[in-house]
C-alpha atoms as a PDB file:
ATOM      1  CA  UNK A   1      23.363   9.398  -4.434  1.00  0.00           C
ATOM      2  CA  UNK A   2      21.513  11.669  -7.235  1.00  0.00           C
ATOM      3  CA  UNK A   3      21.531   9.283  -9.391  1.00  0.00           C
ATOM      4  CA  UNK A   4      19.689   6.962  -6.979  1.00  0.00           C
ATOM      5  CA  UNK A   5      16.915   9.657  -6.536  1.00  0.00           C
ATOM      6  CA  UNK A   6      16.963  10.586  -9.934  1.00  0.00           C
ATOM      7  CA  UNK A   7      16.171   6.765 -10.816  1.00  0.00           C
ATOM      8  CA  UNK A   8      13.620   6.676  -8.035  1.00  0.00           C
ATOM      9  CA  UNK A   9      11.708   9.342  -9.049  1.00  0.00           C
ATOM     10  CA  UNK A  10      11.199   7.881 -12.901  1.00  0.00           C
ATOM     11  CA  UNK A  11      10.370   4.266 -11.454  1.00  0.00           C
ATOM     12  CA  UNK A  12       7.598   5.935  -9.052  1.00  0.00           C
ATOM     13  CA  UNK A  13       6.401   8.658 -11.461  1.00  0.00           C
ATOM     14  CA  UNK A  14       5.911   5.579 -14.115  1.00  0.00           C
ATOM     15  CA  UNK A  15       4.432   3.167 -11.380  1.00  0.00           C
ATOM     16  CA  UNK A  16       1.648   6.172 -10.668  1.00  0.00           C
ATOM     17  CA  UNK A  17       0.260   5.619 -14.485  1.00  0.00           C
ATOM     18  CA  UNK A  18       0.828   2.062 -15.068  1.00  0.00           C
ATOM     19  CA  UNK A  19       0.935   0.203 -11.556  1.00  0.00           C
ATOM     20  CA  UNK A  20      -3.200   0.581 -11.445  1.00  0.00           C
ATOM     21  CA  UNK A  21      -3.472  -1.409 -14.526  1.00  0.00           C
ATOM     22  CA  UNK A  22      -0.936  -3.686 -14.593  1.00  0.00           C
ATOM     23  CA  UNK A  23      -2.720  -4.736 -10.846  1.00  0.00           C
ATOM     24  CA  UNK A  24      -5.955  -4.507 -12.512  1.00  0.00           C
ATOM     25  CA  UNK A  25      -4.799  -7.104 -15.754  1.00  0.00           C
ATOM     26  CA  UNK A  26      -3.330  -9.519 -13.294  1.00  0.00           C
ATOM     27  CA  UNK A  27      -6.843  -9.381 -11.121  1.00  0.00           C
ATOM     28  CA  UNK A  28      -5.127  -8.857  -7.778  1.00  0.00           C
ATOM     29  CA  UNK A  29      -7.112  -6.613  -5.203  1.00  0.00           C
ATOM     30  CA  UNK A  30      -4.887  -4.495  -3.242  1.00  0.00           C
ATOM     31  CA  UNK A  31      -4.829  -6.436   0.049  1.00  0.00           C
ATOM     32  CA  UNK A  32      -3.408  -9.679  -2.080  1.00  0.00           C
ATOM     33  CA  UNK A  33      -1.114  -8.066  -4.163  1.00  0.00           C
ATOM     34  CA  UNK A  34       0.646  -6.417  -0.913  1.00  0.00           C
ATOM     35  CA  UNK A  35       0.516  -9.570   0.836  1.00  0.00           C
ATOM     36  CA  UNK A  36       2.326 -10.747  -2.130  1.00  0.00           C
ATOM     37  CA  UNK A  37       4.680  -8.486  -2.490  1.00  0.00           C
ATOM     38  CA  UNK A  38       5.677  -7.725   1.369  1.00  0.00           C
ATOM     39  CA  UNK A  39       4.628  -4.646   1.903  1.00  0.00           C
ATOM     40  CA  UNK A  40       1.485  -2.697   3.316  1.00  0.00           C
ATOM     41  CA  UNK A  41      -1.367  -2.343   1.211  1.00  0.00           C
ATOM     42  CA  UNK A  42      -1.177   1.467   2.206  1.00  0.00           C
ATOM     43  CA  UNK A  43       1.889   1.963   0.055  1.00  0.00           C
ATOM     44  CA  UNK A  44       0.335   0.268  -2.656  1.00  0.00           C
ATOM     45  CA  UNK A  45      -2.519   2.464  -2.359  1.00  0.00           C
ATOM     46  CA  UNK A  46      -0.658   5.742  -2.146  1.00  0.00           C
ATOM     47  CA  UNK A  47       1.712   4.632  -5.012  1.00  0.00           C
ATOM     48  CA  UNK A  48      -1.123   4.101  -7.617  1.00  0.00           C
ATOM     49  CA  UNK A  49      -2.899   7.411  -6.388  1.00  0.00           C
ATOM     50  CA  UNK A  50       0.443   9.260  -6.877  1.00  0.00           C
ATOM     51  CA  UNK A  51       0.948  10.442  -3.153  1.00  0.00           C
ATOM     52  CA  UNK A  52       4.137  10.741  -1.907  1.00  0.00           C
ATOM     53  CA  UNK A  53       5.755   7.441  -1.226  1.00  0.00           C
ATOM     54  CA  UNK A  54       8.840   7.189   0.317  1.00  0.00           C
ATOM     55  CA  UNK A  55       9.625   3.590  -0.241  1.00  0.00           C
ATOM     56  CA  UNK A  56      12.983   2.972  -1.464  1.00  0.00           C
ATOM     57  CA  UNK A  57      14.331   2.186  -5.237  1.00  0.00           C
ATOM     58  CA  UNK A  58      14.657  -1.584  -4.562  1.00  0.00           C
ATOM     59  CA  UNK A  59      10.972  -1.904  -3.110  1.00  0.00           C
ATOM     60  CA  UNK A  60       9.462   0.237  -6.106  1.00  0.00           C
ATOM     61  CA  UNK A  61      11.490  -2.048  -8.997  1.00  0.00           C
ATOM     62  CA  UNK A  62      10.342  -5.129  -6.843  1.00  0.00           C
ATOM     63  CA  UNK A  63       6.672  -3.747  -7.199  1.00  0.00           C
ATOM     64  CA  UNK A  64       7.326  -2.954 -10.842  1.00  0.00           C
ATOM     65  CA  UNK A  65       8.366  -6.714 -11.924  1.00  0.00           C
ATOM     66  CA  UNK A  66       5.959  -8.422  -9.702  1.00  0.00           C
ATOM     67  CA  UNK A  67       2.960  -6.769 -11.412  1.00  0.00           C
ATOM     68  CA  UNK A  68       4.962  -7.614 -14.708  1.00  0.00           C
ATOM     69  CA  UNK A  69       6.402  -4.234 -15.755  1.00  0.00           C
ATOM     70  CA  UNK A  70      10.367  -3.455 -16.657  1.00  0.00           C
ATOM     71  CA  UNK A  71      12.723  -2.195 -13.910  1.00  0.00           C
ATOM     72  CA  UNK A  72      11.840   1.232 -14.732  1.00  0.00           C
ATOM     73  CA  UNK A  73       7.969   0.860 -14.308  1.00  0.00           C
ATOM     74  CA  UNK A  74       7.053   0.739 -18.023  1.00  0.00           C
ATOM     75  CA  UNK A  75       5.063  -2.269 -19.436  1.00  0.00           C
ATOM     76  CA  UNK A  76       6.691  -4.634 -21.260  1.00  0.00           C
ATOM     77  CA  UNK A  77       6.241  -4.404 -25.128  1.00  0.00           C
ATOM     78  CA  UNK A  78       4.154  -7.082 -26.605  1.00  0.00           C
ATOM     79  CA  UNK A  79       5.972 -10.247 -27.848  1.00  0.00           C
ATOM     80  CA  UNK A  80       6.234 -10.001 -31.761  1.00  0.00           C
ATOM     81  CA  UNK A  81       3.215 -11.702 -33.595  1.00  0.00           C
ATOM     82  CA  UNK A  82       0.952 -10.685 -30.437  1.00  0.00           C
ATOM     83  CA  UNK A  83       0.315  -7.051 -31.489  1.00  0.00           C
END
């Protein structure tokens, strides 16, 4: 069950810097990306401010591909030749 935590906390810590943006680059205001996604705009909100979410692992990765990053929150790198 550590492990689970342990994984949680890197997805959310890495959704705090990069979640804003990643929103921001697909131009989806807060109320349409957690329609979306399924889930209250409020965790959305208190995920990119870095409050303290309690959503589970599954919900954070979800949030994490949906906006286009990896499983583990980070962006993706750039394809080669796009640089």
């Amino acid at each position: 069950m550590d492990a689970v935590e342990d994984q949680r906390d890197v997805v959310l810590h890495n959704l705090v810097k990069h979640a804003g943006p990643a929103r921001a680059r697909l131009r989806l205001s807060l109320p349409d990306a957690a329609r979306l996604v399924h889930v209250e705009p409020e965790l959305i909100a208190g995920i990119e401010k870095g409050g303290d979410c309690m959503a589970p692992l599954i919900v954070l990765t979800q949030f994490a591909l949906f906006l286009g990053l990896n499983e583990l929150g980070l962006p993706r790198p750039q394809p080669a030749g796009m640089e």
